[in-house]
C-alpha atoms as a PDB file:
ATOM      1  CA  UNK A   1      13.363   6.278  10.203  1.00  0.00           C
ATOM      2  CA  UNK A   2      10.829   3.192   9.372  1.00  0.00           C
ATOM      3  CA  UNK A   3       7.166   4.367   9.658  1.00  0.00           C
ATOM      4  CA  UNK A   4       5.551   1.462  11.654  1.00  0.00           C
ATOM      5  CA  UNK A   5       2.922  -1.274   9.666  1.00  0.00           C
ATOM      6  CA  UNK A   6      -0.581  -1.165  11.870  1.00  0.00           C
ATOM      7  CA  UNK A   7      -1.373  -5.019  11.795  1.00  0.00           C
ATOM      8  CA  UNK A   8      -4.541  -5.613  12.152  1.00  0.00           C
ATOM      9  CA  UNK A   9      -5.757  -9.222  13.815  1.00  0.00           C
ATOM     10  CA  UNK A  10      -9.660 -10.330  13.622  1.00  0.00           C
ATOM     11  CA  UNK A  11     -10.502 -12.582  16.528  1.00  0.00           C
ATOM     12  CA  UNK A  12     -13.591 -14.761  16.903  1.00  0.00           C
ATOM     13  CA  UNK A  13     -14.181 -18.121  18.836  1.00  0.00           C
ATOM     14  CA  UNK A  14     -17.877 -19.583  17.715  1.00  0.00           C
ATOM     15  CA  UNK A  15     -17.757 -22.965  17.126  1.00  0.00           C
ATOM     16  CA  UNK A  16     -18.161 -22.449  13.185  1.00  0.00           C
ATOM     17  CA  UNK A  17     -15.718 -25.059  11.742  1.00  0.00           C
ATOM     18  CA  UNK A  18     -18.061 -27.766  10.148  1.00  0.00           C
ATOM     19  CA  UNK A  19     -14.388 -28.898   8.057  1.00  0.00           C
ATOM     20  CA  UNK A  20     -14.987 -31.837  10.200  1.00  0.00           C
ATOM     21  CA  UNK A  21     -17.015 -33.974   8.251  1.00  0.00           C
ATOM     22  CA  UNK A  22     -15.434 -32.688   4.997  1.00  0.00           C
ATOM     23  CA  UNK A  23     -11.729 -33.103   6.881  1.00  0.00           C
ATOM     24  CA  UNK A  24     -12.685 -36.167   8.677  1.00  0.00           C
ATOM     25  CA  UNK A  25     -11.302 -35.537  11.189  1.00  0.00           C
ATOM     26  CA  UNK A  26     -11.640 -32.681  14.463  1.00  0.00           C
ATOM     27  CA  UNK A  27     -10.940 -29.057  12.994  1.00  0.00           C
ATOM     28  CA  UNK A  28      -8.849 -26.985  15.703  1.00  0.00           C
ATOM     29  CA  UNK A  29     -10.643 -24.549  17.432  1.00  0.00           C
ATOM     30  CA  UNK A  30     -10.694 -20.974  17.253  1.00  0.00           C
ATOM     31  CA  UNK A  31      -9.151 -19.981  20.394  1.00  0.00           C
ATOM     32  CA  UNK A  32      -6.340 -22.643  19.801  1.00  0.00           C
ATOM     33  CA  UNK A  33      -5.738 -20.900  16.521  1.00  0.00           C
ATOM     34  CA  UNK A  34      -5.582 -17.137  17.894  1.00  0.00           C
ATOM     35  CA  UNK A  35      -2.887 -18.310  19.931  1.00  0.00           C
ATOM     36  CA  UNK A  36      -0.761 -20.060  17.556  1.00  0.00           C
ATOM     37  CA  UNK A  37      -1.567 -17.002  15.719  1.00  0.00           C
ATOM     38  CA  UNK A  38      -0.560 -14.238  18.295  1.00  0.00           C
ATOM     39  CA  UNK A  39       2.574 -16.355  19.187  1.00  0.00           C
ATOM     40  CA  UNK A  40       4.008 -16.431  15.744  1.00  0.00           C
ATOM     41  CA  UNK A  41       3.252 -12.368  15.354  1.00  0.00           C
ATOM     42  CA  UNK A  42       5.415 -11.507  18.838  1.00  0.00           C
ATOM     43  CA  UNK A  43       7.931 -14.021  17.800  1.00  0.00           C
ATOM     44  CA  UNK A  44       8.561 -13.606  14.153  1.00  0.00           C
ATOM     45  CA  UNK A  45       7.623  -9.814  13.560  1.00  0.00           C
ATOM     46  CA  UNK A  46      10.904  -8.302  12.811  1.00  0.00           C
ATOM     47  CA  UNK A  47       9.680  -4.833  11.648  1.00  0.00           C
ATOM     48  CA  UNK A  48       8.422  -2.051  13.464  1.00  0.00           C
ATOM     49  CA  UNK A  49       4.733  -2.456  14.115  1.00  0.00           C
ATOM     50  CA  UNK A  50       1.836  -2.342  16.110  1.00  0.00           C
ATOM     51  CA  UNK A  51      -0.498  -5.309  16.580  1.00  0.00           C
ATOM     52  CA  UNK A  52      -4.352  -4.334  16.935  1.00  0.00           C
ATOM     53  CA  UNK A  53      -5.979  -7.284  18.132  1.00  0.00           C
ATOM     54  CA  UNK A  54     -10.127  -7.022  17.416  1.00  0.00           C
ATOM     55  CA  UNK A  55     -11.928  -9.422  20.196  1.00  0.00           C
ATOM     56  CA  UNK A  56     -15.064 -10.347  18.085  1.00  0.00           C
ATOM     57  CA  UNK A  57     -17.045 -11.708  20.604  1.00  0.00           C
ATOM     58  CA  UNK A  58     -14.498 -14.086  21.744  1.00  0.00           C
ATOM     59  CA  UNK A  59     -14.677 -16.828  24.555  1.00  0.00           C
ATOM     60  CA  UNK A  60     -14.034 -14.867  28.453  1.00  0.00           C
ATOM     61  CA  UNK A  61     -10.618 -16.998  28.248  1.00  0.00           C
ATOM     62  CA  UNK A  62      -9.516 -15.096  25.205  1.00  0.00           C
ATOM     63  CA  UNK A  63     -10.128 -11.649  26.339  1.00  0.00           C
ATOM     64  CA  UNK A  64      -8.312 -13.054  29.183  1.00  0.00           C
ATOM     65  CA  UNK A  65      -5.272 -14.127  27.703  1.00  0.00           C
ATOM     66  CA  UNK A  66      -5.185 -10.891  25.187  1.00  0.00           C
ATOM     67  CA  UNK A  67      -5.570  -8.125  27.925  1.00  0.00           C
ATOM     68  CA  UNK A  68      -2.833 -10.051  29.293  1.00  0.00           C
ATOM     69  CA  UNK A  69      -0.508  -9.065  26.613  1.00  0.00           C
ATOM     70  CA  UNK A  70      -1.920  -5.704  26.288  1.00  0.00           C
ATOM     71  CA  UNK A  71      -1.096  -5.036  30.148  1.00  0.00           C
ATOM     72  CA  UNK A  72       2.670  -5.489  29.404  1.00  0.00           C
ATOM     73  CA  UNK A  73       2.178  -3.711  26.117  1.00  0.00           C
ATOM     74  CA  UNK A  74       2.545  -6.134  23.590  1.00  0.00           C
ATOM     75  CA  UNK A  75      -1.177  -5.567  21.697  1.00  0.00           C
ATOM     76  CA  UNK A  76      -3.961  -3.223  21.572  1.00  0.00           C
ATOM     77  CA  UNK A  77      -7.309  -5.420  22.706  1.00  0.00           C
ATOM     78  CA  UNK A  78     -10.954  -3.977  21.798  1.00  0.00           C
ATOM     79  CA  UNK A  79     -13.238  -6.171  22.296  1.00  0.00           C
ATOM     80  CA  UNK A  80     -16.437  -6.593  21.118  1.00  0.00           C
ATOM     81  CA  UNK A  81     -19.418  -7.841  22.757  1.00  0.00           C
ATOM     82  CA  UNK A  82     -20.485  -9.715  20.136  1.00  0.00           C
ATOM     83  CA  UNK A  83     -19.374 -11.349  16.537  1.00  0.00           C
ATOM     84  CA  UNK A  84     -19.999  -8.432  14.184  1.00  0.00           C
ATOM     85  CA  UNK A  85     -17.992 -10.090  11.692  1.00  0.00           C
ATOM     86  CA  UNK A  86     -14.482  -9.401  10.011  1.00  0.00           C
ATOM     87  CA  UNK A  87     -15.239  -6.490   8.077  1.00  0.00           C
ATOM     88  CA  UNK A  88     -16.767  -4.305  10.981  1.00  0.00           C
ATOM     89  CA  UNK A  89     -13.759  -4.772  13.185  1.00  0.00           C
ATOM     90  CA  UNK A  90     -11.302  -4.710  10.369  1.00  0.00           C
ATOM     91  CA  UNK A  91     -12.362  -1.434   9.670  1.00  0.00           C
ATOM     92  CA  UNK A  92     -13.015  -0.365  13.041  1.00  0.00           C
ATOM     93  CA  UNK A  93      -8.928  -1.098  13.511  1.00  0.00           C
ATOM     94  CA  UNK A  94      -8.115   0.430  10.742  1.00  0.00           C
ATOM     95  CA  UNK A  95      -9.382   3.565  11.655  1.00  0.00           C
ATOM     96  CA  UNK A  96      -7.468   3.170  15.393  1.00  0.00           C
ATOM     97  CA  UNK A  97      -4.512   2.451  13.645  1.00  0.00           C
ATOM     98  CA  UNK A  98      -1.139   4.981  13.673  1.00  0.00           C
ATOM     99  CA  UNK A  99       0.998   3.102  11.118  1.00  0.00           C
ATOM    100  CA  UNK A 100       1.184   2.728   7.297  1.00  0.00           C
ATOM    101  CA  UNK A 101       0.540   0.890   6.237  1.00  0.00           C
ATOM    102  CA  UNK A 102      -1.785  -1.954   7.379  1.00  0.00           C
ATOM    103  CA  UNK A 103      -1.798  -5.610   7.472  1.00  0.00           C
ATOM    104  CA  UNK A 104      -4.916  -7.042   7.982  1.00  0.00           C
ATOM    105  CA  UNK A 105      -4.817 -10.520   9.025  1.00  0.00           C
ATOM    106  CA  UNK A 106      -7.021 -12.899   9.953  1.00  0.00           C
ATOM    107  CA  UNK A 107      -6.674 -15.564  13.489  1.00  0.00           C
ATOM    108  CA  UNK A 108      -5.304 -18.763  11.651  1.00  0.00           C
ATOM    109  CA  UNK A 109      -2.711 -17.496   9.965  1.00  0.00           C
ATOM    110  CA  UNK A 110       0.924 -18.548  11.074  1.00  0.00           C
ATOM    111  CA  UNK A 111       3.172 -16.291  10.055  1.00  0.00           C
ATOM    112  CA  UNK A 112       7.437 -17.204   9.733  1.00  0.00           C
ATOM    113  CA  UNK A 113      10.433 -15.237  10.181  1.00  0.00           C
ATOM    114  CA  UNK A 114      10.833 -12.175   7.388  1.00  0.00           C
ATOM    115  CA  UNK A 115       7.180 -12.252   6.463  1.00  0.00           C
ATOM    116  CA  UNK A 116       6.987  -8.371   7.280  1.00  0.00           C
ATOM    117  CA  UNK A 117      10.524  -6.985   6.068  1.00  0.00           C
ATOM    118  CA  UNK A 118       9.144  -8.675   2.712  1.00  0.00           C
ATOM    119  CA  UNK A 119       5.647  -7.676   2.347  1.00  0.00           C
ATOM    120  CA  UNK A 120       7.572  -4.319   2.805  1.00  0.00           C
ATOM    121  CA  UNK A 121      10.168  -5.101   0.465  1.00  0.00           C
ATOM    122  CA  UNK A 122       7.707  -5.762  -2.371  1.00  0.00           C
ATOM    123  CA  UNK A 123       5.757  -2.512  -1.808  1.00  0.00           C
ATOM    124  CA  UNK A 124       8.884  -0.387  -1.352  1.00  0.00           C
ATOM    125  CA  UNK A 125       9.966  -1.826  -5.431  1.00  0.00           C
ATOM    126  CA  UNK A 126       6.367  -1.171  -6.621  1.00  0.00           C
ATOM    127  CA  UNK A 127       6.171   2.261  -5.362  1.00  0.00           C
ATOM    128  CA  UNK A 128       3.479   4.362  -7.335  1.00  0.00           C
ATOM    129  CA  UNK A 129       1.794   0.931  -8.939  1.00  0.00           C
ATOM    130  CA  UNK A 130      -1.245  -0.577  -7.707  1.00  0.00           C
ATOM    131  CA  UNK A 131       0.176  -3.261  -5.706  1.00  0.00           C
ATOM    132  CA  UNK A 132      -0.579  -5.084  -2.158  1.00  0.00           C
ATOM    133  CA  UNK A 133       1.848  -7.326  -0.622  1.00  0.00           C
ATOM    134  CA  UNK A 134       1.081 -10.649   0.827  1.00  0.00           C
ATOM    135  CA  UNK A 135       3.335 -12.884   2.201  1.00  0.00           C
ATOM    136  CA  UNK A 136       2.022 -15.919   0.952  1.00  0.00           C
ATOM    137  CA  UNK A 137      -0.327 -17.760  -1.575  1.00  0.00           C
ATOM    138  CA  UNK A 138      -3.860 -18.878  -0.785  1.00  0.00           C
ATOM    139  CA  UNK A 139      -4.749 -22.586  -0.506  1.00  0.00           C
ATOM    140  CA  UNK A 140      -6.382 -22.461  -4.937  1.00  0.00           C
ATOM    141  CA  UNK A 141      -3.058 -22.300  -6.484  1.00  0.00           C
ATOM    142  CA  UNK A 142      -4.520 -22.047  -9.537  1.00  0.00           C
ATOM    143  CA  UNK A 143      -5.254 -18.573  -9.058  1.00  0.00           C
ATOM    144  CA  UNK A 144      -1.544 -17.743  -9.727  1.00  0.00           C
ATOM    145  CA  UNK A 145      -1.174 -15.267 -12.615  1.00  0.00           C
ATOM    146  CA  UNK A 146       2.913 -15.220 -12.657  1.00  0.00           C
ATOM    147  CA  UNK A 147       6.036 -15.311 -11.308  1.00  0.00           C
ATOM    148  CA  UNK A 148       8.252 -11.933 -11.798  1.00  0.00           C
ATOM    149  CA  UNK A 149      11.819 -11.845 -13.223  1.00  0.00           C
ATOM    150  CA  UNK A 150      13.157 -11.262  -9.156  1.00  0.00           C
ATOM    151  CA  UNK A 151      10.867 -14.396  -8.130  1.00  0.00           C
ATOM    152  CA  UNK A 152       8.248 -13.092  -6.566  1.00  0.00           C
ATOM    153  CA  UNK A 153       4.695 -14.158  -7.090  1.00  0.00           C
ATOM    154  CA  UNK A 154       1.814 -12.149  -8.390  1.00  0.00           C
ATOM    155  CA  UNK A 155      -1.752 -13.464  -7.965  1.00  0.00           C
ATOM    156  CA  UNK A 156      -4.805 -10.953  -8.099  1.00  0.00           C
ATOM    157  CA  UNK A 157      -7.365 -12.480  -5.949  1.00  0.00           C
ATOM    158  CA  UNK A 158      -4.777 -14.143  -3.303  1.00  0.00           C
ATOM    159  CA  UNK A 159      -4.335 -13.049   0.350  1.00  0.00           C
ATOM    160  CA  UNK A 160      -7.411 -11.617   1.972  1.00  0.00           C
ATOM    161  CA  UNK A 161      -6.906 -13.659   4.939  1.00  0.00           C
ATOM    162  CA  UNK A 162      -3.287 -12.129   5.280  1.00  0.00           C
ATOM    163  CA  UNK A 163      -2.408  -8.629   3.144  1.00  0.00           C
ATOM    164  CA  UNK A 164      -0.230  -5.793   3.746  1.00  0.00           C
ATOM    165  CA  UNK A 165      -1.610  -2.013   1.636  1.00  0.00           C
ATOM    166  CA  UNK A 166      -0.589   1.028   2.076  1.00  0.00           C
ATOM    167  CA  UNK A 167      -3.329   3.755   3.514  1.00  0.00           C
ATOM    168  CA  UNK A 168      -3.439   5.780   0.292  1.00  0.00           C
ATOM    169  CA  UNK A 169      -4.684   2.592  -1.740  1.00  0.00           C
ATOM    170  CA  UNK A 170      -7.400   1.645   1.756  1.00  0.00           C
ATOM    171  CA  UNK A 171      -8.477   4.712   0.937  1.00  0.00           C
ATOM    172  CA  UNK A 172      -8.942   4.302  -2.958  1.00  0.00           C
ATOM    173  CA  UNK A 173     -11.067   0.379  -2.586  1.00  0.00           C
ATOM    174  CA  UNK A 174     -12.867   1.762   0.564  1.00  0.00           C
ATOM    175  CA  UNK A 175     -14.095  -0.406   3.535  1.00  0.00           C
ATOM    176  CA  UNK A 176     -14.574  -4.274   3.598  1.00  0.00           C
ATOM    177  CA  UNK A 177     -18.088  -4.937   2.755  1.00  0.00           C
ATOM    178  CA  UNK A 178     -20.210  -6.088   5.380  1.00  0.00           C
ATOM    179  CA  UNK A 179     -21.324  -9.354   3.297  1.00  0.00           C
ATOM    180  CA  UNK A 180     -21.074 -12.705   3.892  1.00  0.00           C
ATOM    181  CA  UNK A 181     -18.578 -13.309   1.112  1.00  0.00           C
ATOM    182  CA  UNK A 182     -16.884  -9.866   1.916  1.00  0.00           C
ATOM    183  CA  UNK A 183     -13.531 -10.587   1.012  1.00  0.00           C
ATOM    184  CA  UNK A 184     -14.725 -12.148  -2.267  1.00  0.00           C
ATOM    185  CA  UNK A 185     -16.156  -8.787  -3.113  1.00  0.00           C
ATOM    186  CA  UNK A 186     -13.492  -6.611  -2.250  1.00  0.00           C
ATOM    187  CA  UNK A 187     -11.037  -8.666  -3.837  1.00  0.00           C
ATOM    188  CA  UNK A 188     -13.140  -8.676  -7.141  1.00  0.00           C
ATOM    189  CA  UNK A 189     -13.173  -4.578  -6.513  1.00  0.00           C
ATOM    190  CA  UNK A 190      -9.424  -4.648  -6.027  1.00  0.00           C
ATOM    191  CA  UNK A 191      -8.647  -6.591  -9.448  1.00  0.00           C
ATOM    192  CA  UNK A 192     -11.201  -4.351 -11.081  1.00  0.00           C
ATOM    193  CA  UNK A 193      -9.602  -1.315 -10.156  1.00  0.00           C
ATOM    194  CA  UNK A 194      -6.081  -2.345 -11.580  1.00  0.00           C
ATOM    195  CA  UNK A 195      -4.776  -3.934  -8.558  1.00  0.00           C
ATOM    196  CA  UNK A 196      -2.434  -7.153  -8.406  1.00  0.00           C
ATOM    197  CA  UNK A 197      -1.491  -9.012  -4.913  1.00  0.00           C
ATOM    198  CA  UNK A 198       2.344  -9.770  -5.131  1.00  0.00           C
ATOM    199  CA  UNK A 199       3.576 -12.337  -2.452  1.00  0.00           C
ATOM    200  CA  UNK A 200       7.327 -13.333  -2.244  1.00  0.00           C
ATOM    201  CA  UNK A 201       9.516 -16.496  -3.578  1.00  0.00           C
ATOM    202  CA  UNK A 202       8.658 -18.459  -1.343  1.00  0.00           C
ATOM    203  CA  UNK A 203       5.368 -19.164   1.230  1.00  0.00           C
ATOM    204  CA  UNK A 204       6.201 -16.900   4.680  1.00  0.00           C
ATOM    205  CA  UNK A 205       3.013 -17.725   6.605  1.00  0.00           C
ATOM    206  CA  UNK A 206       0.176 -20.548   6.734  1.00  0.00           C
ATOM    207  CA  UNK A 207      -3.318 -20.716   7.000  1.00  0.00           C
ATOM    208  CA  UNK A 208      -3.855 -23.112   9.354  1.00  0.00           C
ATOM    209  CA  UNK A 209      -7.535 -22.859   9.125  1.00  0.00           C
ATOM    210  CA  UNK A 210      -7.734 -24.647   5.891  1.00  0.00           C
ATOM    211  CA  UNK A 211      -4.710 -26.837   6.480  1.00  0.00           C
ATOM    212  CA  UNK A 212      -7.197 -28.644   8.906  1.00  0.00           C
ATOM    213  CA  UNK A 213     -10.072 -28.706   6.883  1.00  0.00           C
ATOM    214  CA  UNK A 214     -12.398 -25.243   8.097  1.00  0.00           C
ATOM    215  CA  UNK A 215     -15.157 -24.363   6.329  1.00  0.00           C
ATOM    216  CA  UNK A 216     -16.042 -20.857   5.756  1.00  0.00           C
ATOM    217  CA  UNK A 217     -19.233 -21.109   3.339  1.00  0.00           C
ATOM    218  CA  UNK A 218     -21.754 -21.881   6.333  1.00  0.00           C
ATOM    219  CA  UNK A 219     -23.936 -19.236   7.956  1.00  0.00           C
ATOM    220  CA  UNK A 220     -22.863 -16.894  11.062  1.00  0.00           C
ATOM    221  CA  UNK A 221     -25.052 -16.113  13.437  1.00  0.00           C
ATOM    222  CA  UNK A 222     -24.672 -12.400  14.489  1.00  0.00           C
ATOM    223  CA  UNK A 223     -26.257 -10.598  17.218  1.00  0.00           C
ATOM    224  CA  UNK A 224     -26.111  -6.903  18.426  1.00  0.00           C
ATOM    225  CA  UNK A 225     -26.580  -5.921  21.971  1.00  0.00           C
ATOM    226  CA  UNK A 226     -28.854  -2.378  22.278  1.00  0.00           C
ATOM    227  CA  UNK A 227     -27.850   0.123  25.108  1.00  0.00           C
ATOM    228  CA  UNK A 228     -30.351  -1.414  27.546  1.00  0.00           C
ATOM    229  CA  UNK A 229     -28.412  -4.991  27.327  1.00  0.00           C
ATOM    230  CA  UNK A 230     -30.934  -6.811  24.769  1.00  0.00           C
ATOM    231  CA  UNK A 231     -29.756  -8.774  21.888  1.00  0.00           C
ATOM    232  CA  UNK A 232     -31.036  -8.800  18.598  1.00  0.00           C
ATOM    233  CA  UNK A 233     -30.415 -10.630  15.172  1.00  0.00           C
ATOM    234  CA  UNK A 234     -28.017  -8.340  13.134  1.00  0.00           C
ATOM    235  CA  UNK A 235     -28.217  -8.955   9.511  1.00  0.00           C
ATOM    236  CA  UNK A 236     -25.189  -7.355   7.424  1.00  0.00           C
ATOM    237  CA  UNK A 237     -25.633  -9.377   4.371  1.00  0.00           C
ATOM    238  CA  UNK A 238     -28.268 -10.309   1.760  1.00  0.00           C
END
């Protein structure tokens, strides 16, 4: 029997996408994104899994539309109050999660038929190596390190918007970092420790963020409500 992949879906909806002037043109928005997103995960998810969707402080219409799929069981909502950023509710899923291994993924990535079977494919022929699956390449392309005598693609820093890692190796590079460049740093940990990312052939998912021009380098503005309902600034990074 297939043990079931916990995937693992960061929502947020602030209006953060300044690609606009960079793009010139209109960036989608974030809630337009989570449901191209969600869409593509029901339809083309042909693996046993469960989808963990983390509500960061998403618009009311959101939560709407996601408790409506978890009330006829297709998604586990949490929802957060407010945007704590990826890494807290990345890592608060992961430790809700009942599969394994997990896929974190982030809310503008598209993802096409097979994408699962061969994230699992490519960890099942690496057992015992310090691998991660992902099942396709980032945007810089000239990140790639190689191409492997079956086809498939390794590049170390690719696919922290989209990876698939077994709970053994979670365990050995240890939480996202709360930082504003958090995936930067955990990917540098991960290629310091020995690790490669290995995606497949060919692309099985987009980023449809940076197809349209987002940028991700400007500040977030966090806040954490206190038990008697007041907000305050919550820094995480430095």
């Amino acid at each position: 029997m297939k043990s079931h992949v916990s995937i693992i879906l960061c929502h947020y909806s602030k209006i953060d996408d300044s690609g606009e002037t960079a793009a010139g043109k209109n960036p989608p928005k974030r809630s337009d994104l989570l449901r191209i997103a969600i869409d593509a995960l029901l339809k083309n998810t042909n693996y046993p899994a469960e989808l963990i969707v983390c509500d960061n402080g998403g618009d009311p219409d959101d939560s709407e539309y996601l408790l409506g799929l978890a009330r006829i069981g297709k998604l586990t909502h949490i929802r957060f109050p407010n945007n704590l950023h990826f890494a807290f509710v990345w890592n608060a899923g992961a430790r809700l999660a009942t599969g394994d291994p997990l896929c974190f993924i982030c809310n503008d990535i598209e993802v096409l038929p097979n994408w699962l079977p061969e994230c699992m494919r490519i960890l099942d022929e690496h057992k015992g190596e310090k691998v991660i699956a992902t099942p396709f390449v980032t945007y810089d392309k000239r990140k790639m390190n190689g191409v492997l005598e079956n086809g498939d693609r390794t590049n170390p820093r690719a696919g922290s918007n989209c990876l698939v890692i077994r709970r053994e190796d979670f365990a050995v590079m240890g939480d996202w970092p709360h930082h504003r460049i958090g995936g930067t740093i955990w990917y540098n940990l991960l290629k310091q420790k020995g690790y490669t990312t290995i995606a497949p052939p060919k692309d099985l998912a987009g980023d449809r963020g940076w197809r349209h021009g987002l940028n991700f380098d400007i500040d977030i503005e966090v806040k954490k409500t206190l038990l008697d309902g007041s907000e305050v600034d919550f820094a995480f990074y430095g």
